[in-house]
Protein backbone atom coordinates (compact mmCIF):
# COMPACT_ATOMS: atom_id res chain seq x y z
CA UNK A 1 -24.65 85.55 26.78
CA UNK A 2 -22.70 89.04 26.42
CA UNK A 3 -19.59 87.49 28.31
CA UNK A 4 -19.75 84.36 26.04
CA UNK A 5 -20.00 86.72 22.89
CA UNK A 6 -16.87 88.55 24.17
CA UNK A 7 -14.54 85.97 24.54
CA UNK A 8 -15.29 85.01 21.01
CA UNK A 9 -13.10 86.80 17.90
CA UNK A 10 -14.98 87.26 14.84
CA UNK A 11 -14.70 83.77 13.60
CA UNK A 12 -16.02 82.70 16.74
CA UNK A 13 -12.72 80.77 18.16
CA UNK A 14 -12.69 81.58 21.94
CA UNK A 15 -9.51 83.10 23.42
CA UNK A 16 -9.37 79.76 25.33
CA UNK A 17 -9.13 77.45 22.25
CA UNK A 18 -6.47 80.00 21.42
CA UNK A 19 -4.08 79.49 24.02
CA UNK A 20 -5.05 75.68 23.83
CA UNK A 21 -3.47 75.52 20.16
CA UNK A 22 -0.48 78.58 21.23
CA UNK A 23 0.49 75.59 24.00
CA UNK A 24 -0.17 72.63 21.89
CA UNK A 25 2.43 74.01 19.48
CA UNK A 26 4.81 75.14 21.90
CA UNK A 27 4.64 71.46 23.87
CA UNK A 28 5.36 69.58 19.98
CA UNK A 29 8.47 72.22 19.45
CA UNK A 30 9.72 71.23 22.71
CA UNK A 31 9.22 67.47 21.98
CA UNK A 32 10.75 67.92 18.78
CA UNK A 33 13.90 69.52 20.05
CA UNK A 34 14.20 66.89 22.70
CA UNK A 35 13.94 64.56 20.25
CA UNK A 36 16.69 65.89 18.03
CA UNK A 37 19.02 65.68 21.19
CA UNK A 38 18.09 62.30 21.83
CA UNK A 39 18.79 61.36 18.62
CA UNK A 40 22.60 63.58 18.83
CA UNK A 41 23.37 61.77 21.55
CA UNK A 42 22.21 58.13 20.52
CA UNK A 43 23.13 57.92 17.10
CA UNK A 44 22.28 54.68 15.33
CA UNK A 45 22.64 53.62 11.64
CA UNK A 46 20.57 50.68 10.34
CA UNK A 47 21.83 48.51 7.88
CA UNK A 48 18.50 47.12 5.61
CA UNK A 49 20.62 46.21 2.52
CA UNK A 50 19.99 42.50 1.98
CA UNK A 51 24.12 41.23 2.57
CA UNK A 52 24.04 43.84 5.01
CA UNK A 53 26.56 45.06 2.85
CA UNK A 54 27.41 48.87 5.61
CA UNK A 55 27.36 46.43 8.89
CA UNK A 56 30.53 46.43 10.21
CA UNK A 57 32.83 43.91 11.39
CA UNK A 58 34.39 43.44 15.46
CA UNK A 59 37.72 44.21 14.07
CA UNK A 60 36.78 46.76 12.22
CA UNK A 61 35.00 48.34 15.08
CA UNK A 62 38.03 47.49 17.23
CA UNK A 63 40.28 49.26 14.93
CA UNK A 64 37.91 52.47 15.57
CA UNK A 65 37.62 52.81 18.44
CA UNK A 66 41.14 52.30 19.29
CA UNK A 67 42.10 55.03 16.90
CA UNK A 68 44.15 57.41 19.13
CA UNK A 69 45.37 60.77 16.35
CA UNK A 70 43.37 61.45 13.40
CA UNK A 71 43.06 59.84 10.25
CA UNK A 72 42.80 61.34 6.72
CA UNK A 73 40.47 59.07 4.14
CA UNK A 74 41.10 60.58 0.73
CA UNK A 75 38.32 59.22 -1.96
CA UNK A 76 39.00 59.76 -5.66
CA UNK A 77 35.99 58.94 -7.29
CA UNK A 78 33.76 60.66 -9.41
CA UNK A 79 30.32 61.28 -8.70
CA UNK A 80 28.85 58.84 -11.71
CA UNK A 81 31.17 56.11 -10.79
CA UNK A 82 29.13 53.45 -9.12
CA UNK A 83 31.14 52.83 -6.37
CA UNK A 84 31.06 56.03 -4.75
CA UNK A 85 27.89 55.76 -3.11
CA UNK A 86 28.82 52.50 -1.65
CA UNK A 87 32.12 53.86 -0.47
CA UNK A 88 30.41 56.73 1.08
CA UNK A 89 28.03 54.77 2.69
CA UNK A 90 30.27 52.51 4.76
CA UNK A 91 32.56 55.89 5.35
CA UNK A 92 29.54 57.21 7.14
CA UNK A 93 29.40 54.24 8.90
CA UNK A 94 33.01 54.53 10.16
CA UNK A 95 32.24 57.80 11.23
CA UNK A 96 29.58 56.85 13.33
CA UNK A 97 32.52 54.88 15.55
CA UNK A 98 34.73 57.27 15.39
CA UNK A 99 35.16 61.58 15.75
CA UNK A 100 39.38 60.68 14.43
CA UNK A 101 38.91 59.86 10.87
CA UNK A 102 38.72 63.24 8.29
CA UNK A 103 36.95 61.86 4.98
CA UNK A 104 37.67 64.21 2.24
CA UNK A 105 35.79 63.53 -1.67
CA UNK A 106 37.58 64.85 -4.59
CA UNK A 107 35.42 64.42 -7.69
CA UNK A 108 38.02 64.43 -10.66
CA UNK A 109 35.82 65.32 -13.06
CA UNK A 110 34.07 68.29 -11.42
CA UNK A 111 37.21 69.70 -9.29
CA UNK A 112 40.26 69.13 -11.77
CA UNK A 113 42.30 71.89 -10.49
CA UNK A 114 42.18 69.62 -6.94
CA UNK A 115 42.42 66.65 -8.47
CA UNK A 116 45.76 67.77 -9.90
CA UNK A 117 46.98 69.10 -6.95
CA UNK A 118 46.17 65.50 -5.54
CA UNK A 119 47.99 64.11 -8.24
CA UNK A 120 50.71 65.62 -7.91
CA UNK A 121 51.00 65.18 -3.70
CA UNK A 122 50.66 61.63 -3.91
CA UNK A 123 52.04 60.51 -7.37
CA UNK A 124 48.98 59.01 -8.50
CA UNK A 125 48.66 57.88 -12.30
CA UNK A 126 45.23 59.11 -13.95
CA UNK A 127 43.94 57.86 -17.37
CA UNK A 128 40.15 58.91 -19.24
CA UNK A 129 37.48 56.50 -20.15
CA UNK A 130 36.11 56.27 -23.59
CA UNK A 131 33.01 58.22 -22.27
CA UNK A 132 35.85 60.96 -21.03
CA UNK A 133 35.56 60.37 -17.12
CA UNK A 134 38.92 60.68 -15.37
CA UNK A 135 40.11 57.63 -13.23
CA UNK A 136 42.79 57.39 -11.33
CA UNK A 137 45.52 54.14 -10.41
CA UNK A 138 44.23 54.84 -6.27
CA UNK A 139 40.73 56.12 -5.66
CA UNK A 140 41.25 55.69 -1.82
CA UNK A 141 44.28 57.34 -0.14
CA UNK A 142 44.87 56.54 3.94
CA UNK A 143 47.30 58.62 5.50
CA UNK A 144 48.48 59.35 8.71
CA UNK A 145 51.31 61.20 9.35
CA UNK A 146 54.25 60.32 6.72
CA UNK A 147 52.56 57.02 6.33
CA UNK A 148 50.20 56.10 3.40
CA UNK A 149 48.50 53.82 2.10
CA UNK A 150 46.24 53.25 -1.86
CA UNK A 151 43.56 51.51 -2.15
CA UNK A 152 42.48 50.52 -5.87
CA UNK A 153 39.36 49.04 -7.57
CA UNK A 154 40.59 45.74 -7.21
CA UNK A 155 41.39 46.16 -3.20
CA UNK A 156 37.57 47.24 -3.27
CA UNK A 157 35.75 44.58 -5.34
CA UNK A 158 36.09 41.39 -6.46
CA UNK A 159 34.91 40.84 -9.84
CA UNK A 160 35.81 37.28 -10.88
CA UNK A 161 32.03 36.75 -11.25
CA UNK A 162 31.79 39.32 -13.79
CA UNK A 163 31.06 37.33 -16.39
CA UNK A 164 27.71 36.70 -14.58
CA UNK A 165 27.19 40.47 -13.74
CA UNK A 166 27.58 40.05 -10.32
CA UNK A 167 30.55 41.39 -8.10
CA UNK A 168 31.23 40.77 -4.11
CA UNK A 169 32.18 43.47 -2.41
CA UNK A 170 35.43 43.91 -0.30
CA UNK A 171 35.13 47.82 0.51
CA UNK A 172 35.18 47.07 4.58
CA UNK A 173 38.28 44.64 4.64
CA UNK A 174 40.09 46.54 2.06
CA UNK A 175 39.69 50.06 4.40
CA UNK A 176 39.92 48.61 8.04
CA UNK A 177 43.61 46.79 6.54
CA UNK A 178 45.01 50.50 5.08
CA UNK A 179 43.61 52.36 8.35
CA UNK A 180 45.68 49.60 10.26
CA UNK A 181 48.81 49.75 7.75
CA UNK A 182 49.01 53.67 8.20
CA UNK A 183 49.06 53.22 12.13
CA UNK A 184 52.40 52.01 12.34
CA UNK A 185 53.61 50.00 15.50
CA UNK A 186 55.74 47.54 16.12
CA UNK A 187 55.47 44.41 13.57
CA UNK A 188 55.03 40.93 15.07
CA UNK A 189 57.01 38.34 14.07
CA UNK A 190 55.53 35.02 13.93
CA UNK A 191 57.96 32.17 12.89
CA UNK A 192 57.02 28.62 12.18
CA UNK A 193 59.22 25.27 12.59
CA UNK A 194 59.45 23.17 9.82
CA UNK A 195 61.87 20.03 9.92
CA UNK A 196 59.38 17.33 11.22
CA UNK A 197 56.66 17.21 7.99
CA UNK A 198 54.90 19.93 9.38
CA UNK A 199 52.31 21.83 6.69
CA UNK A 200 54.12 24.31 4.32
CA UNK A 201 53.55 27.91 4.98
CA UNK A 202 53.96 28.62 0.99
CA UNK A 203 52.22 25.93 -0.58
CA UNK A 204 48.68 27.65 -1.44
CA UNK A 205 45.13 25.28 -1.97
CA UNK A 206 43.13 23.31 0.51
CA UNK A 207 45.69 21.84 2.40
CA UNK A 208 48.98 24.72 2.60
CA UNK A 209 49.42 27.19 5.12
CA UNK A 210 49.04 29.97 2.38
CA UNK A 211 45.93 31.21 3.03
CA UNK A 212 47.23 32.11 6.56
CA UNK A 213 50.10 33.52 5.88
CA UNK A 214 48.44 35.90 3.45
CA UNK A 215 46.09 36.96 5.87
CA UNK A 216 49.22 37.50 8.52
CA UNK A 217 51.27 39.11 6.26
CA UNK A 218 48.16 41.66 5.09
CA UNK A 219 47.58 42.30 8.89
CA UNK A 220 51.48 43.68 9.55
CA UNK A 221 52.66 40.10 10.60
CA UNK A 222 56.20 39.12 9.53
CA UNK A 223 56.04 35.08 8.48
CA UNK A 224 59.32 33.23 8.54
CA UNK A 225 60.04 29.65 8.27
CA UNK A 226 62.61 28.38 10.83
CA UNK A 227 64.28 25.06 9.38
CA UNK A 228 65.14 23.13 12.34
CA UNK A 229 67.29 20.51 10.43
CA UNK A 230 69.90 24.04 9.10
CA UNK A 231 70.49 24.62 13.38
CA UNK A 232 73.32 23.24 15.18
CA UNK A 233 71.84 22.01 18.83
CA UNK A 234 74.68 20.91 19.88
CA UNK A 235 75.65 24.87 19.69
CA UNK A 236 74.62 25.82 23.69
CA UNK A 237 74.23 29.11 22.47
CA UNK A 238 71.46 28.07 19.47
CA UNK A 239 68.95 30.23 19.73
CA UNK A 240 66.91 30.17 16.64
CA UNK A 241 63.35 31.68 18.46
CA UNK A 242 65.58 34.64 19.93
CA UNK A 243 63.48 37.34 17.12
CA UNK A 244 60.47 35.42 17.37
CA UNK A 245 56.94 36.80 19.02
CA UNK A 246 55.32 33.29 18.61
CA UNK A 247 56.91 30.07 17.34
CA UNK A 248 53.76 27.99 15.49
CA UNK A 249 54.02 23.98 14.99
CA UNK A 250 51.42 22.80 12.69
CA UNK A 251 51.01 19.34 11.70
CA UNK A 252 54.15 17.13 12.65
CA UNK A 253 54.88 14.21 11.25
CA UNK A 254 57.84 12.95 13.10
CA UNK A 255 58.85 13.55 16.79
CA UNK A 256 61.15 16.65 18.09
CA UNK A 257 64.06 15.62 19.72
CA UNK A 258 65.47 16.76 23.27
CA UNK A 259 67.57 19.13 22.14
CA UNK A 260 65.07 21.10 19.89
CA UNK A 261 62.40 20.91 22.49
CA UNK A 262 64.95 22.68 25.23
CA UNK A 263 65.33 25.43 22.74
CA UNK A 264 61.08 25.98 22.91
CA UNK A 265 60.73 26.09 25.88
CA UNK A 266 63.44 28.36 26.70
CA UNK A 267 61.83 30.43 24.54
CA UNK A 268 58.77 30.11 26.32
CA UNK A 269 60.14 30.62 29.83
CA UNK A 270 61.78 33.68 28.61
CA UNK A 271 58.39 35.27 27.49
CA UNK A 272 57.81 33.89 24.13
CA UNK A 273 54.48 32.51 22.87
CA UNK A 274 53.62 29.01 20.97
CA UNK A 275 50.99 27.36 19.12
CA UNK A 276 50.89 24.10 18.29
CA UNK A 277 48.34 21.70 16.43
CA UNK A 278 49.15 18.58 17.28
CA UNK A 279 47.41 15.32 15.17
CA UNK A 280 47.95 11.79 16.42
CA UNK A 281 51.56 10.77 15.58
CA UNK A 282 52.50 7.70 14.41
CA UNK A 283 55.71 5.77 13.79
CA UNK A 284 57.16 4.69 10.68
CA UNK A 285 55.90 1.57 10.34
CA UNK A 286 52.17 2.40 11.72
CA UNK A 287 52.14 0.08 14.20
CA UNK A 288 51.62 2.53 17.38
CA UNK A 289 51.17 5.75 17.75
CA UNK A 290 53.99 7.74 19.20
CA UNK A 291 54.53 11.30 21.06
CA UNK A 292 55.56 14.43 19.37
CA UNK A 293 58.60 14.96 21.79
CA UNK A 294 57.13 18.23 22.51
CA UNK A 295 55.72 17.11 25.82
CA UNK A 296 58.17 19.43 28.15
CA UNK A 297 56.59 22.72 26.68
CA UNK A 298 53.15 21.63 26.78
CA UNK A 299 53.72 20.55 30.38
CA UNK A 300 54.95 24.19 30.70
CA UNK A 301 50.99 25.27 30.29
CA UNK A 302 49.98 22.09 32.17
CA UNK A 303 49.03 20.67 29.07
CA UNK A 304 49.29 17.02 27.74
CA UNK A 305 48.76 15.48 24.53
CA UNK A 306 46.89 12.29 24.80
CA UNK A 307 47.65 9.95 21.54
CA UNK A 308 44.25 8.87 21.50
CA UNK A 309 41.46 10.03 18.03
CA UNK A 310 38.59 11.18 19.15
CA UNK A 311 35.27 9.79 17.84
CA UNK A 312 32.10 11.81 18.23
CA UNK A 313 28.55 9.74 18.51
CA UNK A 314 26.36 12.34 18.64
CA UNK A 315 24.18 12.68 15.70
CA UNK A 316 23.81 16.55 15.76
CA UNK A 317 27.62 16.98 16.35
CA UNK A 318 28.97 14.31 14.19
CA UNK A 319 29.72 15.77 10.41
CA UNK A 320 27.31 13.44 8.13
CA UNK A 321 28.92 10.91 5.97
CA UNK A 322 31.76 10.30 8.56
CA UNK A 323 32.03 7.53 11.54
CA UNK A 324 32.75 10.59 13.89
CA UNK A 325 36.62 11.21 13.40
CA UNK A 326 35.08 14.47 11.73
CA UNK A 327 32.57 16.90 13.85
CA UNK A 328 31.87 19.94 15.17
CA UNK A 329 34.11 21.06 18.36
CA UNK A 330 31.83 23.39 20.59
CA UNK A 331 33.49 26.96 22.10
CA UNK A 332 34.42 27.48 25.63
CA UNK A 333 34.17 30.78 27.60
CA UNK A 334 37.76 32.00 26.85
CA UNK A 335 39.16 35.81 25.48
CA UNK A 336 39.87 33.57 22.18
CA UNK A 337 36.42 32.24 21.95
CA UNK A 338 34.25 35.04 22.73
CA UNK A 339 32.82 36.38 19.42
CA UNK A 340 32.53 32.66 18.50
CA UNK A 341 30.37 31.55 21.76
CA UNK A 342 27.99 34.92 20.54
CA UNK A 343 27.79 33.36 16.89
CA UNK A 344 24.66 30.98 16.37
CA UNK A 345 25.86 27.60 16.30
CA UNK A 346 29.53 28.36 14.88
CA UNK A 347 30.78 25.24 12.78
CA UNK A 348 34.33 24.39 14.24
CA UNK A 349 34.84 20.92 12.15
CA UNK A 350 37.68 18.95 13.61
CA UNK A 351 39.25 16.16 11.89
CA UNK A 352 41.34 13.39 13.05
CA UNK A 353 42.10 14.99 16.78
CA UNK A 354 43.73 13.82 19.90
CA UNK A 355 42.25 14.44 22.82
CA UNK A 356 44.20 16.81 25.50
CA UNK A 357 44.19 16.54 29.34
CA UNK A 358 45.39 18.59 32.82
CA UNK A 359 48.52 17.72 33.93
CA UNK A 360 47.69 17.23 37.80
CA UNK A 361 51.33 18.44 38.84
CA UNK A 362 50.83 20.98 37.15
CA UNK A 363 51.33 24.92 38.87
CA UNK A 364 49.40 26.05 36.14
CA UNK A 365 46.03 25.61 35.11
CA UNK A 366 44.98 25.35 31.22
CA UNK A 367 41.71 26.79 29.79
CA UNK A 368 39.36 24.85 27.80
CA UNK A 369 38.64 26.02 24.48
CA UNK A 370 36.63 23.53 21.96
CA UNK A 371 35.64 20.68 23.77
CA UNK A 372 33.12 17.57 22.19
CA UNK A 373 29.42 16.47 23.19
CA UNK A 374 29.13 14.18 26.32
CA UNK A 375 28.72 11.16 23.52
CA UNK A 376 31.72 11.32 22.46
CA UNK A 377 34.90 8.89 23.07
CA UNK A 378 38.61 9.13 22.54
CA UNK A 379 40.27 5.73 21.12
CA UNK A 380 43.05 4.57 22.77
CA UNK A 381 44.08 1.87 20.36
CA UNK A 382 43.36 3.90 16.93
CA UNK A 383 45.47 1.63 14.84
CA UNK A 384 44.18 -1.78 15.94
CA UNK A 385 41.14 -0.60 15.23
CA UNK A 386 41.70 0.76 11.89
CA UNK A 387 43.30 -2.52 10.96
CA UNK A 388 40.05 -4.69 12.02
CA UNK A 389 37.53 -2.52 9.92
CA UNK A 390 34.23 -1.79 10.92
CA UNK A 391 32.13 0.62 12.98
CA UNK A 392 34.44 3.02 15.51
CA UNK A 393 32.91 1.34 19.22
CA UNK A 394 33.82 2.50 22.46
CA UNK A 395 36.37 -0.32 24.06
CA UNK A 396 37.55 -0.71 27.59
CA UNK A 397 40.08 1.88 28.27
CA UNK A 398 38.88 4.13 26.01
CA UNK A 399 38.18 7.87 27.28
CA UNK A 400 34.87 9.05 27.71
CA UNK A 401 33.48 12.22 26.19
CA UNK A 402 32.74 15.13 26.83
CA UNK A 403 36.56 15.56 25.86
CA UNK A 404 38.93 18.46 25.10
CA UNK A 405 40.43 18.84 21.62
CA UNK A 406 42.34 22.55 22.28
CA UNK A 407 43.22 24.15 25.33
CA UNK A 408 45.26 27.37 26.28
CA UNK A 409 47.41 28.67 29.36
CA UNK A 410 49.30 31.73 30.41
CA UNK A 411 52.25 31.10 32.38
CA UNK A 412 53.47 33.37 35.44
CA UNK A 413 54.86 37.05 34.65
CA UNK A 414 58.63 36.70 34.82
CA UNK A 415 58.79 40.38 35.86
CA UNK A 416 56.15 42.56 37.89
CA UNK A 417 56.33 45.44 35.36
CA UNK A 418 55.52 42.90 32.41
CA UNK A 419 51.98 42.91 30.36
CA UNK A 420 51.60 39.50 30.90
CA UNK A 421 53.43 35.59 30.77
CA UNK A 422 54.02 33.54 28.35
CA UNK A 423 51.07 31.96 26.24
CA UNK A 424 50.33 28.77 25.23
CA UNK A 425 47.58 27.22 22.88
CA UNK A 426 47.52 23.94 21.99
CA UNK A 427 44.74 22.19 19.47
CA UNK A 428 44.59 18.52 19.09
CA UNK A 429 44.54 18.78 15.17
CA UNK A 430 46.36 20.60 12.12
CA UNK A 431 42.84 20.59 9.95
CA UNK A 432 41.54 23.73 11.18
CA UNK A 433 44.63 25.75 9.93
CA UNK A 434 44.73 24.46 6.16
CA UNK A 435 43.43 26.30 3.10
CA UNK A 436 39.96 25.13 3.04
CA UNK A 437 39.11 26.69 6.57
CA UNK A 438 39.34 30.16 4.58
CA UNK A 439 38.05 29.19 1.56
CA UNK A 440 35.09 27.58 2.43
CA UNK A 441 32.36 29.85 3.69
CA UNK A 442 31.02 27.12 5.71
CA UNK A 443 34.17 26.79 7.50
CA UNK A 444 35.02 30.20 8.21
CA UNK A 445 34.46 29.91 12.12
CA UNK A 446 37.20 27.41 11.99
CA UNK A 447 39.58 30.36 10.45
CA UNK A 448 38.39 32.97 12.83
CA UNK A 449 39.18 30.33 15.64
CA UNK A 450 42.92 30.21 14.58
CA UNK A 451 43.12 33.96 13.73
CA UNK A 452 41.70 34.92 17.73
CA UNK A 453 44.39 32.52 18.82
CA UNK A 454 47.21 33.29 17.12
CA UNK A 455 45.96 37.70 18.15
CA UNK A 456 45.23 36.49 21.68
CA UNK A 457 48.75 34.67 21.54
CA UNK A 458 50.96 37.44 20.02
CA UNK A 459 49.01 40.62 22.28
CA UNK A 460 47.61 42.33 18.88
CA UNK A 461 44.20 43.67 18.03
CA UNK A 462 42.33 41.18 16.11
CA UNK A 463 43.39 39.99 12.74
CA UNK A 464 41.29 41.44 9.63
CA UNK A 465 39.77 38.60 7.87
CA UNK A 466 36.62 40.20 7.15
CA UNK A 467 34.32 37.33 4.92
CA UNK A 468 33.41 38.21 1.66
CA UNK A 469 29.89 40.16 1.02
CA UNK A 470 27.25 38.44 -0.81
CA UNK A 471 27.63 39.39 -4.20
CA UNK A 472 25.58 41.44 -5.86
CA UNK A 473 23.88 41.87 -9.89
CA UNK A 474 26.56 44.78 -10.95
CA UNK A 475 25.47 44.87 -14.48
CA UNK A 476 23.79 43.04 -17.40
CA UNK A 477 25.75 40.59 -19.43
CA UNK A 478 23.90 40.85 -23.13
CA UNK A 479 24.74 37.82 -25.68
CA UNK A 480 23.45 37.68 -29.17
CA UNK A 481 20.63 35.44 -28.51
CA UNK A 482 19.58 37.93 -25.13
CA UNK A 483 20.09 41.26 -27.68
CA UNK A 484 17.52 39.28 -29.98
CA UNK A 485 15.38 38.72 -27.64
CA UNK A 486 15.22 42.29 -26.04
CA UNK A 487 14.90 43.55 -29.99
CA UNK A 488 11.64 41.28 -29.97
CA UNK A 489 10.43 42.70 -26.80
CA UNK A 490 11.15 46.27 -27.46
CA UNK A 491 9.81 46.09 -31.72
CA UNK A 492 6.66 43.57 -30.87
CA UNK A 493 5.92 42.60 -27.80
CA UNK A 494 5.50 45.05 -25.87
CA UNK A 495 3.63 46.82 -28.99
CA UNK A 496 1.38 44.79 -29.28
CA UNK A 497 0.53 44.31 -25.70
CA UNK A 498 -0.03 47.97 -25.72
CA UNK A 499 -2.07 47.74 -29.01
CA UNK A 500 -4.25 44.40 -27.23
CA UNK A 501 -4.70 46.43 -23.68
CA UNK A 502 -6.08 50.03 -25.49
CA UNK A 503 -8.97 47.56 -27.73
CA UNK A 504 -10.03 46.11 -24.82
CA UNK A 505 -10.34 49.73 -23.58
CA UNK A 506 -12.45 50.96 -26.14
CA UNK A 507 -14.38 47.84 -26.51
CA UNK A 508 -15.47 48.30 -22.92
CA UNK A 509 -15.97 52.05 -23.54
CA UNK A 510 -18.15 51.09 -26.33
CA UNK A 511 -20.20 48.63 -24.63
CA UNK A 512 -20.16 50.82 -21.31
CA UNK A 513 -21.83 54.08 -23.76
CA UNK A 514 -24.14 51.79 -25.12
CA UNK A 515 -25.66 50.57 -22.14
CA UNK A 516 -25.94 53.70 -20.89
CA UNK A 517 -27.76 55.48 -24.19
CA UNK A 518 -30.10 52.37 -24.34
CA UNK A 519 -30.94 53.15 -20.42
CA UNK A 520 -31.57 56.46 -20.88
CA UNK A 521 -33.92 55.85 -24.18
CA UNK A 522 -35.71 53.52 -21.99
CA UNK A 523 -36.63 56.31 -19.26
CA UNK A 524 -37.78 58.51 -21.80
């Protein structure tokens, strides 16, 4: 009992209970720090915002992590301006990528003397709101070196649904393009032929070549148009590829000749890259269908165009509301088709294609890139067909699905020192490069398609074309009839529901004291 008594202090805790609780709390500090390193080493940022608004794109995280010197972020924003938590926000997600980019935060309206200094550096033009915040032309500054790039409000939001208080963000595509602007490089050069009714590069809405151009341009891409009717062929020395990285041929209408062909693939066979979206051609009169003279380069990739459509039967694949000459191509395993094959059930519509083949002399051997279900067919006698009327039906000859509708090849290095061969990527249509593939959101796989192709083609890191955010309530849009109505709420309503709720309080007070007094009258 005396032993017992000793090992107790005076508040009766035994010395072993002691130690129990010393180790205890020397075992969670140990767990704690290990957690802390576990966390150091794994960082991981979680995106719970509803358009997942700080989640950020492959190309983004491709420009990141490819980021080889440092690069300086500038933000000019005031602490009450709205933006600047968002902007911070996806900055710290950047960071998470990367250790190479310095963000630096001047607040104009709390470090002036900086501010100037800024100002001054960079020649940015500044301007006060009526409630006396300063703002500035830029409130993002890239730079990297001597290069430099400004980002303004309008780079950073899109607010053509302000009327209806709501604004889409464009924060990520707007930073990811300046970081890439400000790292230099060599600039591609794509050109594309025009002569043969191909699609216009500057003719904007659903059908032009605008939208990609834009998006080329915006990504460092030099666009030019190469006329093909203003070069003399008969010139042995014509060359009019020779500053070209990749010659694109969208949508012809009438057949190369000989002469213009020799000068593609030339340009292939001396390293050059092409692209071509090929729809069923058909002669003047619309009595057969024809080929596009461009059969010599595609046999270069051991490629040929087939002059069939293709019709897809399957229910799931064919577009509603169509007989099948519009559906949904499906992605196969290819560097171009990656991200897309990872997407759930990416929508690449097809309209009006030709089915493509394997040359079997061929030395090379093309990859498959969208191909059709097994229902489908290819028509062999389109305009026959589309003279008699009816239902599209499989007829004898016809091919048999599952059928290709683009394909892509890389020829043999001409050198051993050199990156790679030539490229070639052919699609069986022109619809998936018009207008409406961007602005669409349904169609945007179809736009990323092209994009990978044409980056895959030309050797550069993925082009930016980042889709818009959901957008977002940025503010209240009050008419007359809405101020009225908040007047009412504010003067009566709400009043009155206040005076309604505190009766019914004391009224149930009242009868709550009542009971109680007649209760305890009754016990006495």
């Amino acid at each position: 009992m005396g032993r017992t008594d000793d090992a107790r202090d005076a508040g009766g805790t035994t010395r072993l209970t002691k130690a129990s609780s010393a180790l205890g709390l020397l075992a969670a500090f140990g767990l704690a720090v290990l957690a802390n390193v576990a966390v150091a080493r794994h960082y991981r940022r979680f995106d719970v915002t509803e358009a997942r608004l700080y989640s950020l794109s492959a190309p983004t995280k491709e420009t990141l992590h490819a980021l080889g010197e440092p690069v300086q972020i500038n933000v000019v924003v005031a602490a009450s301006d709205p933006l600047q938590v968002s902007i911070r926000h996806l900055l710290d997600a950047y960071q998470a990528e990367t250790e190479r980019l310095d963000v630096h935060y001047i607040d104009p309206d709390r470090k002036p003397a900086e501010f100037l200094l800024f100002q001054q550096k960079y020649g940015l033009l500044t301007g006060k709101t009526e409630d006396g915040r300063v703002v500035a032309d830029a409130i993002i500054v890239v730079v990297k070196g001597d290069r430099r790039w400004f980002l303004t409000h309008a780079d950073l939001v899109d607010l053509s649904e302000s009327d209806e208080g709501r604004a889409r963000p464009k924060l990520e595509q707007g930073l990811t393009l300046a970081i890439r602007n400000v790292l230099g490089g060599e600039r591609t050069r794509v050109c594309f032929a025009k002569g043969h009714g191909e699609l216009g590069v500057d003719e904007g809405g659903a059908r032009g070549l605008g939208e990609l151009k834009h998006r080329l341009e915006r990504n460092n891409v030099d666009v030019t148009v190469v006329d093909t009717a203003l070069v003399d062929f008969k010139n042995a020395q014509a060359a009019p590829w020779k500053d070209c990285s990749l010659v694109v041929v969208a949508g012809p209408q009438t057949p190369f000749v000989p002469a213009e062909t020799r000068t593609l693939t030339g340009f292939a066979e001396g390293g050059g890259s092409l692209l071509f979206f090929l729809n069923p051609m058909v002669d003047g009169d619309k009595k057969r269908v024809v080929a596009s003279g461009l059969e010599p380069a595609l046999a270069l990739g051991g490629i040929e165009a087939r002059g069939d459509v293709v019709f897809e039967q399957d229910k799931a694949s064919r577009v509603p509301g169509t007989m099948g000459e519009t559906f949904l191509g499906q992605p196969r395993p290819h560097p171009i088709t990656e991200a897309l094959i990872k997407a759930d059930k990416p929508r690449l519509i097809f309209v009006l294609s030709q089915s493509l083949g394997r040359l079997a002399s061929a030395t090379v051997q093309p990859a498959d890139l969208v191909a059709t279900s097994n229902e489908a067919f290819a028509m062999t006698d389109f305009l026959s067909w589309s003279g008699d009327g009816g239902a599209p039906e499989k007829r004898p000859g016809d091919r048999e699905g599952s059928l290709t509708v683009a394909m892509a090849s890389e020829l043999p290095k001409k050198k051993p020192d050199d990156a790679r061969g030539a490229r070639l990527v052919v699609f069986g249509t022109a619809s998936i490069t018009q207008g409406q593939v961007w602005q669409e959101p349904s169609l945007r796989p179809s736009a990323y398609l092209v994009e990978s192709a044409i980056s895959w083609l030309t050797s550069r890191p993925q082009i930016v074309d980042i889709p818009p955010k959901q957008a977002v309530m940025a503010g209240l849009r009050l008419t007359d009839e809405s101020m009225k109505q908040v007047t009412n709420y504010v003067t009566l309503y709400i009043p009155l529901a206040a005076a309604l709720v505190g009766g019914a309080v004391f009224l149930r007070r009242r009868s709550t004291e009542r009971r109680r007094d007649a209760h305890l009258r009754a016990r006495d």
